[in-house]
PDB file of N, CA and C in Angstrom:
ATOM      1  N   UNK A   1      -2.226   6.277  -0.712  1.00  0.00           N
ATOM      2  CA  UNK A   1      -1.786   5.009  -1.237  1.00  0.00           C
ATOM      3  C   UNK A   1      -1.575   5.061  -2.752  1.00  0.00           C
ATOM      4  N   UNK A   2      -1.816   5.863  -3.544  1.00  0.00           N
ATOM      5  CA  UNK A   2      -2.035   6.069  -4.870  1.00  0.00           C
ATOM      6  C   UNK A   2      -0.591   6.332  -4.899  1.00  0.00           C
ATOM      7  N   UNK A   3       0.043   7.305  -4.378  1.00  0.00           N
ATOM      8  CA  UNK A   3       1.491   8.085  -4.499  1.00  0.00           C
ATOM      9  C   UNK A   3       2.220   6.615  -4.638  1.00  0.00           C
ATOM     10  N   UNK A   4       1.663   5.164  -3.516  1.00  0.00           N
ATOM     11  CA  UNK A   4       2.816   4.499  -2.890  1.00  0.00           C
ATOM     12  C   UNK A   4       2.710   3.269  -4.792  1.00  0.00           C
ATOM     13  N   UNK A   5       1.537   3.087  -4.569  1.00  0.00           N
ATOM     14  CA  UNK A   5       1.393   2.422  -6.337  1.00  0.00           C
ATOM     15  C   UNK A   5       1.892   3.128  -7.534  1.00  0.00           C
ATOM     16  N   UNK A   6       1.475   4.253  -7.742  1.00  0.00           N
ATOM     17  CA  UNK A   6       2.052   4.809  -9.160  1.00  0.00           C
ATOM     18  C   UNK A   6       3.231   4.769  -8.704  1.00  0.00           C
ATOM     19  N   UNK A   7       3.973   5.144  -7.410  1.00  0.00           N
ATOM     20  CA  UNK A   7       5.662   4.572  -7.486  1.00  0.00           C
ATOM     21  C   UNK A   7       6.643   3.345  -7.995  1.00  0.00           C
ATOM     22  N   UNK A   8       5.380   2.790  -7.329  1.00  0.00           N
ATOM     23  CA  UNK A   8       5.805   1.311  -7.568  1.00  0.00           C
ATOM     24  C   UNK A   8       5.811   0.975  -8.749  1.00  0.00           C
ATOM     25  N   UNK A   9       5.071   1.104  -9.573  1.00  0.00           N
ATOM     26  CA  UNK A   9       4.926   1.094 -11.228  1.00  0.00           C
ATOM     27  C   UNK A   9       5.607   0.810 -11.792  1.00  0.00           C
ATOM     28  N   UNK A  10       6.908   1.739 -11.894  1.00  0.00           N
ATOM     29  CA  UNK A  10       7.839   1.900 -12.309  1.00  0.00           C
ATOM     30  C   UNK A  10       9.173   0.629 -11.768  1.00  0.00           C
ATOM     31  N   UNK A  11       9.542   0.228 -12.514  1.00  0.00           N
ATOM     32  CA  UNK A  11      10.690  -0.715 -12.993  1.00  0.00           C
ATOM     33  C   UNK A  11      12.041  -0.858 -11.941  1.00  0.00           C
ATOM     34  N   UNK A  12      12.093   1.029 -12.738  1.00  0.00           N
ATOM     35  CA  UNK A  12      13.509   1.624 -12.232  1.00  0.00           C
ATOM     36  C   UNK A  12      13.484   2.054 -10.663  1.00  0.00           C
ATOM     37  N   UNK A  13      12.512   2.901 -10.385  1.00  0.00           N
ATOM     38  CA  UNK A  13      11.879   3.142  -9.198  1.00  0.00           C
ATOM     39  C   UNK A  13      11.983   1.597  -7.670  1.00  0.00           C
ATOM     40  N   UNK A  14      11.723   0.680  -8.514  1.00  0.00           N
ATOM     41  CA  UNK A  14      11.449  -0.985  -7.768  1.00  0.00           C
ATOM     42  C   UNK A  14      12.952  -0.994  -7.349  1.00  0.00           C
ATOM     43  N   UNK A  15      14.046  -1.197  -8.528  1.00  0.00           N
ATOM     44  CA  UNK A  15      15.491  -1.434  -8.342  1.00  0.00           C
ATOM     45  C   UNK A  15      16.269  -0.796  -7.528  1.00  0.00           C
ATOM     46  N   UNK A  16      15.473   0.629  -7.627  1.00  0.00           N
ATOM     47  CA  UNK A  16      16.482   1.834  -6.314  1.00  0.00           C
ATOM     48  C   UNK A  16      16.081   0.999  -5.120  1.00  0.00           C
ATOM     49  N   UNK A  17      14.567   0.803  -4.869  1.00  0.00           N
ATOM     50  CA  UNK A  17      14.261   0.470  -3.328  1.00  0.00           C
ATOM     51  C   UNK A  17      14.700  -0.788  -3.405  1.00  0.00           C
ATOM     52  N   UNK A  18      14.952  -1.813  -3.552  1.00  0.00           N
ATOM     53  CA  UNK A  18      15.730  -3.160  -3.737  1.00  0.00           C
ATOM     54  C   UNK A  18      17.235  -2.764  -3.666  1.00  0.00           C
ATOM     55  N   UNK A  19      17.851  -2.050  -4.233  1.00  0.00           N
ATOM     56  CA  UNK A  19      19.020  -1.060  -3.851  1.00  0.00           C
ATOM     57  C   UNK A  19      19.685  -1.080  -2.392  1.00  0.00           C
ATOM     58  N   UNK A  20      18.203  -0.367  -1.689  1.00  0.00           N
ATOM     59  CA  UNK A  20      18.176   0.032  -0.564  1.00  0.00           C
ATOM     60  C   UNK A  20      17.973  -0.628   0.450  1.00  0.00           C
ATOM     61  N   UNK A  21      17.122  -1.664   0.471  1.00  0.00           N
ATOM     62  CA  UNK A  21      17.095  -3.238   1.176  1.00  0.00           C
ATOM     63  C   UNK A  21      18.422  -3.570   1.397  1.00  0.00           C
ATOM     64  N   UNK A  22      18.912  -4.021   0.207  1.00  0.00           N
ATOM     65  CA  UNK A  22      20.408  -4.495   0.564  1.00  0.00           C
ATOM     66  C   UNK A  22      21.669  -3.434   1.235  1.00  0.00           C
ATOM     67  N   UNK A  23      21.414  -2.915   0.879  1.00  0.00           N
ATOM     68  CA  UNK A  23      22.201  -1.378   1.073  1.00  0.00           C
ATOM     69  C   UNK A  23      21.538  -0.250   1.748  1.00  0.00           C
ATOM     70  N   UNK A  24      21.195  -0.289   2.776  1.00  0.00           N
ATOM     71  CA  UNK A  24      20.299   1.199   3.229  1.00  0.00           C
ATOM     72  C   UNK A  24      20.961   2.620   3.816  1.00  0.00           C
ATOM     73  N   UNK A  25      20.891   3.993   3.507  1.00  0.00           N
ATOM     74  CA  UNK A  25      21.375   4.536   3.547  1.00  0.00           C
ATOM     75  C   UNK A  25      22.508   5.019   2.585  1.00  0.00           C
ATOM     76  N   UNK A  26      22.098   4.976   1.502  1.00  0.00           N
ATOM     77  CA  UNK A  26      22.870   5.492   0.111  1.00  0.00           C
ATOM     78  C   UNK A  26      22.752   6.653   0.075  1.00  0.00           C
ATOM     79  N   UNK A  27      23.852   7.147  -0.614  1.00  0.00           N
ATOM     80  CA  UNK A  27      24.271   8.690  -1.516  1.00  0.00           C
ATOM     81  C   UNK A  27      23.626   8.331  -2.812  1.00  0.00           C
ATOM     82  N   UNK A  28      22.746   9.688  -3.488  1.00  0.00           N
ATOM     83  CA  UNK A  28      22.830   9.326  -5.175  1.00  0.00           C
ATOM     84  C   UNK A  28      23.953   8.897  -5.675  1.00  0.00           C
ATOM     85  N   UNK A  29      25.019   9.286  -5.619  1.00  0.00           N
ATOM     86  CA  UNK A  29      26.384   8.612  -5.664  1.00  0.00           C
ATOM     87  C   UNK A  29      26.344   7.131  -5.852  1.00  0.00           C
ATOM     88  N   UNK A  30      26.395   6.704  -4.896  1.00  0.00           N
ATOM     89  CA  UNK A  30      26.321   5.076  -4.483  1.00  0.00           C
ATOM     90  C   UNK A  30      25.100   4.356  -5.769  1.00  0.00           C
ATOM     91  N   UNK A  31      23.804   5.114  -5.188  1.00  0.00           N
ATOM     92  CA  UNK A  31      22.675   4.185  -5.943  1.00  0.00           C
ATOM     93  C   UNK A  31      23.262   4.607  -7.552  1.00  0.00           C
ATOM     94  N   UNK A  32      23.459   5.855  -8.087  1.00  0.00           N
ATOM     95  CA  UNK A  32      23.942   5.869  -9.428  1.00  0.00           C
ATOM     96  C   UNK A  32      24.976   4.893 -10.549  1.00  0.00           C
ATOM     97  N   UNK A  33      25.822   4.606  -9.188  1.00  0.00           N
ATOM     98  CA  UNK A  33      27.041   3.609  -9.752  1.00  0.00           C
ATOM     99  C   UNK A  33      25.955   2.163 -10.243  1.00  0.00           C
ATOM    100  N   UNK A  34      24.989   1.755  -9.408  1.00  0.00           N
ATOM    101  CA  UNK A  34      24.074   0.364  -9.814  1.00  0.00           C
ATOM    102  C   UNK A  34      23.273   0.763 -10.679  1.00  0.00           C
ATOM    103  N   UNK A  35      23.184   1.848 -11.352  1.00  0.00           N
ATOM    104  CA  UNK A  35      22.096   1.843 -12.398  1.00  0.00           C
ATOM    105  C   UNK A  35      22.676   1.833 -14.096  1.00  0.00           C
ATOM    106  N   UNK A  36      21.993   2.078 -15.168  1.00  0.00           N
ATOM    107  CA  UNK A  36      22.301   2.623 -16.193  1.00  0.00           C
ATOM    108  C   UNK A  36      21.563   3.472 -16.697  1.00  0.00           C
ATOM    109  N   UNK A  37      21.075   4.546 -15.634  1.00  0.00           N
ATOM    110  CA  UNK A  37      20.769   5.723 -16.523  1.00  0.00           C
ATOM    111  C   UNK A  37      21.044   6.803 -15.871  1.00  0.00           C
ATOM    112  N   UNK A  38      20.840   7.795 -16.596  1.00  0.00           N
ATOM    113  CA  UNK A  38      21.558   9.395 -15.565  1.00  0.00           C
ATOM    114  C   UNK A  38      21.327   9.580 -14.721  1.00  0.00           C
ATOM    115  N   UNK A  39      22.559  10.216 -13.670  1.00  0.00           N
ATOM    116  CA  UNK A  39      22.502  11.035 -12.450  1.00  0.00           C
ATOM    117  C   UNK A  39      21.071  11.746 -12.396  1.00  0.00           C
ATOM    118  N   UNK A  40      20.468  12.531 -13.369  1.00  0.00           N
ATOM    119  CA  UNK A  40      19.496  13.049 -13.143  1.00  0.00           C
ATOM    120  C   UNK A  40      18.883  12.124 -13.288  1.00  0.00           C
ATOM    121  N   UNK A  41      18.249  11.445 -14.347  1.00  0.00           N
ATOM    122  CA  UNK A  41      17.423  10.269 -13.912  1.00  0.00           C
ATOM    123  C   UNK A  41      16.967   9.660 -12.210  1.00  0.00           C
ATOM    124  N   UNK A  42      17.855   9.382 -11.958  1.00  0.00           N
ATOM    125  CA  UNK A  42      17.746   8.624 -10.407  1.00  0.00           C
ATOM    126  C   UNK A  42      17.280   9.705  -9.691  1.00  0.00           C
ATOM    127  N   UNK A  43      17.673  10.680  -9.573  1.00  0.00           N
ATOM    128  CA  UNK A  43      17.213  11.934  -8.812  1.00  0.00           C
ATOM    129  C   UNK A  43      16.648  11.764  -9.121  1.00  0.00           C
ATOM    130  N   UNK A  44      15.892  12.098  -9.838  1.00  0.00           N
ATOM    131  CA  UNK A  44      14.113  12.441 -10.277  1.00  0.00           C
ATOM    132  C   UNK A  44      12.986  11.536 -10.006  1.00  0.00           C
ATOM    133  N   UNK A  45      13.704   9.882 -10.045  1.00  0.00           N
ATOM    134  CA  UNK A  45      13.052   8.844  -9.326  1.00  0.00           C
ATOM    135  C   UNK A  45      13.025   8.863  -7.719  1.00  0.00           C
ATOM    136  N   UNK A  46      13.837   9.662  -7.730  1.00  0.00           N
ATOM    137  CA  UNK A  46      14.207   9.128  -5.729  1.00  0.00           C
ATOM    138  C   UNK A  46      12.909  10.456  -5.805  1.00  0.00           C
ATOM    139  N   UNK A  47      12.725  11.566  -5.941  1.00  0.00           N
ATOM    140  CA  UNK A  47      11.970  12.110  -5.484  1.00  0.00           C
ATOM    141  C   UNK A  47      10.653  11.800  -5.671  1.00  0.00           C
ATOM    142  N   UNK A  48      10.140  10.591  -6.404  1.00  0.00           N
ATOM    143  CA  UNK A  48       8.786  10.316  -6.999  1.00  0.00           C
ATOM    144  C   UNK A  48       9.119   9.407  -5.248  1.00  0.00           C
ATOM    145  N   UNK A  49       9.829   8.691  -5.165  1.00  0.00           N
ATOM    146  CA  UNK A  49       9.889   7.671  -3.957  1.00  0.00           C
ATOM    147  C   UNK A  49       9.652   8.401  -2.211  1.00  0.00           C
ATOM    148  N   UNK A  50      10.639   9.777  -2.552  1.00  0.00           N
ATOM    149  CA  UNK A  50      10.344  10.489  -1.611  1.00  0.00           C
ATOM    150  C   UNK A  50       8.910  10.904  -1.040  1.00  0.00           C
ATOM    151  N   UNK A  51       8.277  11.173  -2.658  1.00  0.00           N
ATOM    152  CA  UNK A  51       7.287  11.932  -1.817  1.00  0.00           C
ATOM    153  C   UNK A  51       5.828  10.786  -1.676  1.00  0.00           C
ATOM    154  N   UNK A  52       5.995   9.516  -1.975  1.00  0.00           N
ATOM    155  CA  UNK A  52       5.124   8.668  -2.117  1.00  0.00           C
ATOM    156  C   UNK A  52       5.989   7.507  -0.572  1.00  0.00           C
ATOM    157  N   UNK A  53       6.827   8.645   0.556  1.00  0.00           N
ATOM    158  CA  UNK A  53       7.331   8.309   1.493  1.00  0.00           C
ATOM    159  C   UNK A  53       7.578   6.836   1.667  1.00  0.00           C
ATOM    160  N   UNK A  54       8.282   6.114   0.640  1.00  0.00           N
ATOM    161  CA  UNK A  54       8.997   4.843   0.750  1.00  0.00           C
ATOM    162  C   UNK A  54      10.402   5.403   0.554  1.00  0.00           C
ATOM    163  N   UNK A  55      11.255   6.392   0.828  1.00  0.00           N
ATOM    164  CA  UNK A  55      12.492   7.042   0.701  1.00  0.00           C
ATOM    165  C   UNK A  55      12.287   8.196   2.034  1.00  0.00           C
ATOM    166  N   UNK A  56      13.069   7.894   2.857  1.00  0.00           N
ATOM    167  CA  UNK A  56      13.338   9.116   4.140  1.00  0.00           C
ATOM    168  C   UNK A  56      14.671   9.455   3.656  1.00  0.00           C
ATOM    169  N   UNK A  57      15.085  10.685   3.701  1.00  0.00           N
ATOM    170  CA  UNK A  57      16.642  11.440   3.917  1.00  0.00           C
ATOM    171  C   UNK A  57      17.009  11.753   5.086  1.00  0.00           C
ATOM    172  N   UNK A  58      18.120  11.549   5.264  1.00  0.00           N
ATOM    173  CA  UNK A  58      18.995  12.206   6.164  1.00  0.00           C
ATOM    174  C   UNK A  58      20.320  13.201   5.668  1.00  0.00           C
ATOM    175  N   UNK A  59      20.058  13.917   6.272  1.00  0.00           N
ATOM    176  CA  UNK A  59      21.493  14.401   5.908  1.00  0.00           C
ATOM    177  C   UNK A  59      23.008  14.375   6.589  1.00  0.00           C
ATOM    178  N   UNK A  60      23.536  14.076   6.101  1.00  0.00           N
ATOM    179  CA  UNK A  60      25.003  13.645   6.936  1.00  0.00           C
ATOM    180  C   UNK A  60      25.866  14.743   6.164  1.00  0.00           C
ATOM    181  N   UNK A  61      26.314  16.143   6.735  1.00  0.00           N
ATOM    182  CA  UNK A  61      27.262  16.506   6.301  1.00  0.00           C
ATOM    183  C   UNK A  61      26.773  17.513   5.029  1.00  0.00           C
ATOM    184  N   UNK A  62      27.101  17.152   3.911  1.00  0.00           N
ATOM    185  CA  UNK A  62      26.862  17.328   2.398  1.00  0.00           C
ATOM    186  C   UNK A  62      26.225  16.776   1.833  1.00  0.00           C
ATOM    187  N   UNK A  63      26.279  15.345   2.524  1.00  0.00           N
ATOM    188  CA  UNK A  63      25.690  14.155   1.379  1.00  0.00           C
ATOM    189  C   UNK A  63      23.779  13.578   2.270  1.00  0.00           C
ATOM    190  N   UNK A  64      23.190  13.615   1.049  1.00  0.00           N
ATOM    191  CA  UNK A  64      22.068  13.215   1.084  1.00  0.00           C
ATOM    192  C   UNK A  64      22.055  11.679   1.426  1.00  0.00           C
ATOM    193  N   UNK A  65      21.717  11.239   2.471  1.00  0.00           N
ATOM    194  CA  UNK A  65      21.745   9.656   2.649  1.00  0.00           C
ATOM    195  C   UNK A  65      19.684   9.067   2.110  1.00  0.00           C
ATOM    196  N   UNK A  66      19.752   8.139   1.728  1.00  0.00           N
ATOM    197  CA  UNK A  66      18.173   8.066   1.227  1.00  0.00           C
ATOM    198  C   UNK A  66      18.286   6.255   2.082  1.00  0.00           C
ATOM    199  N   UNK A  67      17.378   6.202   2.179  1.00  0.00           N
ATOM    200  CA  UNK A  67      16.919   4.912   3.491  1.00  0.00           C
ATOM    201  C   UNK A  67      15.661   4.531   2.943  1.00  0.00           C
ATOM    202  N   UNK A  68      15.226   3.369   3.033  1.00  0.00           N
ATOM    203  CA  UNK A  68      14.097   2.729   2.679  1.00  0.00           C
ATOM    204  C   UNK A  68      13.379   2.710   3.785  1.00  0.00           C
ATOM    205  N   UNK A  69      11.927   3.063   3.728  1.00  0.00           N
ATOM    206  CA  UNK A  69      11.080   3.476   4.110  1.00  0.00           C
ATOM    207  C   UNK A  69       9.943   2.015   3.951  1.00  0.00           C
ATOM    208  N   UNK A  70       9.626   1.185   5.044  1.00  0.00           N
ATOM    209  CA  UNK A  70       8.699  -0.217   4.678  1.00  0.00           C
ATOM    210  C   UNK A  70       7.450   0.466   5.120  1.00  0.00           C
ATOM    211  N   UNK A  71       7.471   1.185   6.083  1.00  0.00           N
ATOM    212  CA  UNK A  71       5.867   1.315   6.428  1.00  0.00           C
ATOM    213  C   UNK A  71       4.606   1.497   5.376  1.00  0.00           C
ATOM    214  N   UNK A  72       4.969   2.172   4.247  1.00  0.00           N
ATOM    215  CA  UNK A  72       3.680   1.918   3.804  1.00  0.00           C
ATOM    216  C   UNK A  72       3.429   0.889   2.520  1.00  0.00           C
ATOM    217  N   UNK A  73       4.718   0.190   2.739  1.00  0.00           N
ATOM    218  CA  UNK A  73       4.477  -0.854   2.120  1.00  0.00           C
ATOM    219  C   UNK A  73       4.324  -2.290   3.109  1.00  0.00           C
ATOM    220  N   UNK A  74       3.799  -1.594   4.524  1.00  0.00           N
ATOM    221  CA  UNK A  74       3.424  -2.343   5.531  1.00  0.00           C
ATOM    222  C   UNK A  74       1.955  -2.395   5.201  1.00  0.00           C
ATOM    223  N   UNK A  75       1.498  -0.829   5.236  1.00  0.00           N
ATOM    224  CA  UNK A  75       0.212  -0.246   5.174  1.00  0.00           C
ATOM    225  C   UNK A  75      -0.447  -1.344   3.255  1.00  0.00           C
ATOM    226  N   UNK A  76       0.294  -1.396   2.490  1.00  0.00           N
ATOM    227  CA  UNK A  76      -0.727  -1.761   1.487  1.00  0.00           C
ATOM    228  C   UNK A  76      -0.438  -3.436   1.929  1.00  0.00           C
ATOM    229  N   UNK A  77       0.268  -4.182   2.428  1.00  0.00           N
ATOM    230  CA  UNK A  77       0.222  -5.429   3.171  1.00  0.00           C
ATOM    231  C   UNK A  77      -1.428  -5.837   3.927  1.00  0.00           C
ATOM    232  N   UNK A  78      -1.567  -5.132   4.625  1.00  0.00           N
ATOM    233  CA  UNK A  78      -1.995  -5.006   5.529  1.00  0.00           C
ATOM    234  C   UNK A  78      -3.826  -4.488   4.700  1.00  0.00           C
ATOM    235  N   UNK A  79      -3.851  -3.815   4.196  1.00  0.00           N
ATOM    236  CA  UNK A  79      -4.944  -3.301   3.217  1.00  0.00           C
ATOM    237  C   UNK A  79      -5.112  -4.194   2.293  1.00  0.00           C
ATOM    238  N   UNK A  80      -4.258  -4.756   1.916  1.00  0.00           N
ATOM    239  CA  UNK A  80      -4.903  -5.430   0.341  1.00  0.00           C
ATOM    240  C   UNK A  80      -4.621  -6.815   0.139  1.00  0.00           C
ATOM    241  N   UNK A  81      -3.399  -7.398   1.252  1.00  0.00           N
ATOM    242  CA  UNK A  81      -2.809  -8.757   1.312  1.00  0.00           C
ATOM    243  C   UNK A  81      -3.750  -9.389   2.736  1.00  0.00           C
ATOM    244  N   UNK A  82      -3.516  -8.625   3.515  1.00  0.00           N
ATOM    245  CA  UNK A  82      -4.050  -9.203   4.765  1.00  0.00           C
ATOM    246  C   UNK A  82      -5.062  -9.597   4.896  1.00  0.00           C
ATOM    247  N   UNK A  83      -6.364  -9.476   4.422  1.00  0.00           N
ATOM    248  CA  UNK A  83      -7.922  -9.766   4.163  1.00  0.00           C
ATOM    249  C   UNK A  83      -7.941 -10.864   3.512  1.00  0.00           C
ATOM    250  N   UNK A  84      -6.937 -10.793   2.697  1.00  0.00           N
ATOM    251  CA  UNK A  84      -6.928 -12.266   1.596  1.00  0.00           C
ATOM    252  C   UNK A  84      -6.168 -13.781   2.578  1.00  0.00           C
ATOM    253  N   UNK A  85      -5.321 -13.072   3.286  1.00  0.00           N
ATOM    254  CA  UNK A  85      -4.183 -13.955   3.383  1.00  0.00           C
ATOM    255  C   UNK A  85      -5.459 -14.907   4.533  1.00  0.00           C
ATOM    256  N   UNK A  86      -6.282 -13.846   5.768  1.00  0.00           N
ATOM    257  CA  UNK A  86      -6.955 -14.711   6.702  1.00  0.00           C
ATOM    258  C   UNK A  86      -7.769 -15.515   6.108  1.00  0.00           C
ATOM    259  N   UNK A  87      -8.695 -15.234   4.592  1.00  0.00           N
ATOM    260  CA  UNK A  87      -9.312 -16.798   4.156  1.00  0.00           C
ATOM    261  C   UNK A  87      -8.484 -17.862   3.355  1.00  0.00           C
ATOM    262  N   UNK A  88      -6.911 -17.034   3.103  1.00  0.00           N
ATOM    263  CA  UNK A  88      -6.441 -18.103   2.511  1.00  0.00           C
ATOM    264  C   UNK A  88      -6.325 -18.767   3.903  1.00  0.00           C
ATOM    265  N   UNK A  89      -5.652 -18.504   5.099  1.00  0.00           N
ATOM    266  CA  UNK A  89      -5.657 -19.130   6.395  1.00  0.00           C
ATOM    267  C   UNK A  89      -6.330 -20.111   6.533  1.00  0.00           C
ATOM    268  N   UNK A  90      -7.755 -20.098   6.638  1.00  0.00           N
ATOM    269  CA  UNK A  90      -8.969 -20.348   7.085  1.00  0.00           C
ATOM    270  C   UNK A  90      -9.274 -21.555   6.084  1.00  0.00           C
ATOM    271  N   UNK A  91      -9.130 -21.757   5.020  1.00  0.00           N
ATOM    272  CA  UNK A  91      -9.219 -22.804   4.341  1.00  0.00           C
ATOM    273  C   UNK A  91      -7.982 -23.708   3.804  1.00  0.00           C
ATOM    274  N   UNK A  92      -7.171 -23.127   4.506  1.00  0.00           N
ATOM    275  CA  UNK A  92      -5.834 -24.054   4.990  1.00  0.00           C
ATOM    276  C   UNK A  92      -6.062 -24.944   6.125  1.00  0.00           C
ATOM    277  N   UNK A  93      -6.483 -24.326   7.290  1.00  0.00           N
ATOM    278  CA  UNK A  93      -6.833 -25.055   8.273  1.00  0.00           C
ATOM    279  C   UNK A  93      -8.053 -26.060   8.242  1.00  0.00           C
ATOM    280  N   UNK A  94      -8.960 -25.475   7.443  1.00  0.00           N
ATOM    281  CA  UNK A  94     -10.228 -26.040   7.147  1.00  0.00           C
ATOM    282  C   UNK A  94      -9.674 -27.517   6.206  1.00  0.00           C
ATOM    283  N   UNK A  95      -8.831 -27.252   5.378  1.00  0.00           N
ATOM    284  CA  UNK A  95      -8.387 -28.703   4.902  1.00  0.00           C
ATOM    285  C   UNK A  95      -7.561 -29.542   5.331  1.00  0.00           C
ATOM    286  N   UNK A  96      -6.663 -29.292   6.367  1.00  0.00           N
ATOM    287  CA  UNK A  96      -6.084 -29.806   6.840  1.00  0.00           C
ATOM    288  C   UNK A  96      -6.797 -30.793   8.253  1.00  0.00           C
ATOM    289  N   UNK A  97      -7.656 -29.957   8.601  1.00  0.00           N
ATOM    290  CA  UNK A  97      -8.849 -30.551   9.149  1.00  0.00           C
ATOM    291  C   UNK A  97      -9.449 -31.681   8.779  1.00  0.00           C
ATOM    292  N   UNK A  98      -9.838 -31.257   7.717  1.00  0.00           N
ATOM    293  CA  UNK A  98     -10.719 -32.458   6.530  1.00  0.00           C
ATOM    294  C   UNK A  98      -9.742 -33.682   6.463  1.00  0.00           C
ATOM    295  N   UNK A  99      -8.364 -32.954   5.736  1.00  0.00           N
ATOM    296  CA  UNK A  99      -7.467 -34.717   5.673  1.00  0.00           C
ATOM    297  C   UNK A  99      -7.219 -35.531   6.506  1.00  0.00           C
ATOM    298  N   UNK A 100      -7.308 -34.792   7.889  1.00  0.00           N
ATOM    299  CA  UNK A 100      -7.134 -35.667   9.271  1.00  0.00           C
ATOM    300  C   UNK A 100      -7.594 -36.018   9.343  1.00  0.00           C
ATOM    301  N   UNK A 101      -9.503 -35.609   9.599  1.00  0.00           N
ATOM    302  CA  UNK A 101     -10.478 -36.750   9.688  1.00  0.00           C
ATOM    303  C   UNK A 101     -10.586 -37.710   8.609  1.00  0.00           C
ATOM    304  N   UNK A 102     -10.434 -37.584   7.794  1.00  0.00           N
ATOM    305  CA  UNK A 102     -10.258 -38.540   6.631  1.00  0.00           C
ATOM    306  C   UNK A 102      -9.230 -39.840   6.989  1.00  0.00           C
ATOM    307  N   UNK A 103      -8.100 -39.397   7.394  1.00  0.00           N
ATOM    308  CA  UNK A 103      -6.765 -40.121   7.575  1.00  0.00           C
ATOM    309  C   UNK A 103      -7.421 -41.113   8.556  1.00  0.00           C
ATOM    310  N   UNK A 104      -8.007 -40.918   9.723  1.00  0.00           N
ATOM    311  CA  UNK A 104      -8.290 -41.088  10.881  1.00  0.00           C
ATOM    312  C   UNK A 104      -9.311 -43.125  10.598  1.00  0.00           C
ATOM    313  N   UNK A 105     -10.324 -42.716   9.760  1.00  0.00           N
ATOM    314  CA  UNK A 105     -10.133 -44.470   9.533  1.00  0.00           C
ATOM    315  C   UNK A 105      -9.538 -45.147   9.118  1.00  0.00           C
ATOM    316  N   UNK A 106      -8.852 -44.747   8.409  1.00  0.00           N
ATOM    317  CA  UNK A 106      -7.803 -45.461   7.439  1.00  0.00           C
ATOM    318  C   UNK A 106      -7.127 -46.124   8.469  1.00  0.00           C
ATOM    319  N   UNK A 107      -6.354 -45.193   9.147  1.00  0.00           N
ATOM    320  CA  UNK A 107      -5.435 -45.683  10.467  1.00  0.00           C
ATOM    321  C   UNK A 107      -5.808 -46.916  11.295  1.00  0.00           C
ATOM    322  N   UNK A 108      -7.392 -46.698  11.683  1.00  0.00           N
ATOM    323  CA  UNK A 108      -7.895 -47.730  12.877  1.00  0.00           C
ATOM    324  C   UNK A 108      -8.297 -48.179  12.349  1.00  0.00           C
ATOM    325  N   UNK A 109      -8.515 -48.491  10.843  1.00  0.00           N
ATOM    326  CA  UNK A 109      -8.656 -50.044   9.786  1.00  0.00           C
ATOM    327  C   UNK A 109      -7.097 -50.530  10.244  1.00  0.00           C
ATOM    328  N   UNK A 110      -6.091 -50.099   9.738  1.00  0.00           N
ATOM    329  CA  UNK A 110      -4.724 -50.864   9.385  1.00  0.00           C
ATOM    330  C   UNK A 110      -4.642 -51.563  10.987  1.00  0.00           C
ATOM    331  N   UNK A 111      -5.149 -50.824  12.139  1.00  0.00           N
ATOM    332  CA  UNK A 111      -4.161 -51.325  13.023  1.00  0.00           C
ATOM    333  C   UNK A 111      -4.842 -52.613  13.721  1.00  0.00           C
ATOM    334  N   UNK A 112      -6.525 -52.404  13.085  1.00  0.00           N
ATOM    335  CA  UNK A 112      -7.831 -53.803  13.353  1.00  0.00           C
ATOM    336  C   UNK A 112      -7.009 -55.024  12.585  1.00  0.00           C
TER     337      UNK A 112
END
């Protein structure tokens, strides 16, 4: 998970995979034309992405196709959002709870 954060870090790194969301299956070619910095540049990012496996290749031919890769940005979901998200849950329901019973005389005052 370290590989998938220090990837993420990075700015430029974020914009390729946002790139790739909209567009999946790019040539350096392709992703190069949306950037402003060198051909090598982007290479050198796609391989920080590669190997922190949020970038799969295929090869078609000649050309390197690069594809966005969600799973392990399923995996830090799931690790670091998901634990949070069930007590944010839990005291969503828990208040929504509360305002109902609350609501609940109010109601059978108005209708006495």
């Amino acid at each position: 998970m370290t590989d998938v954060f220090q990837a993420l870090a990075d700015p430029t790194r974020r914009q390729l995979l946002d790139q790739l969301f909209a567009n999946n299956g790019q040539s350096l070619t392709e992703l190069c034309q949306q950037s402003a910095i060198s051909r090598q540049a982007v290479a050198k990012h796609l391989v920080v992405l590669e190997k922190a496996n949020l970038v799969s290749i295929y090869w078609q031919g000649r050309n390197k196709l690069h594809y966005l890769n969600p799973v392990p940005l399923a995996d830090i979901v799931q690790r670091w959002v998901g634990k949070f998200e069930d007590a944010r849950l839990a005291a969503l329901t828990s208040f929504k709870d509360q305002i109902e019973l609350d609501a609940k005389p109010k109601q059978e005052k108005k209708r006495a």
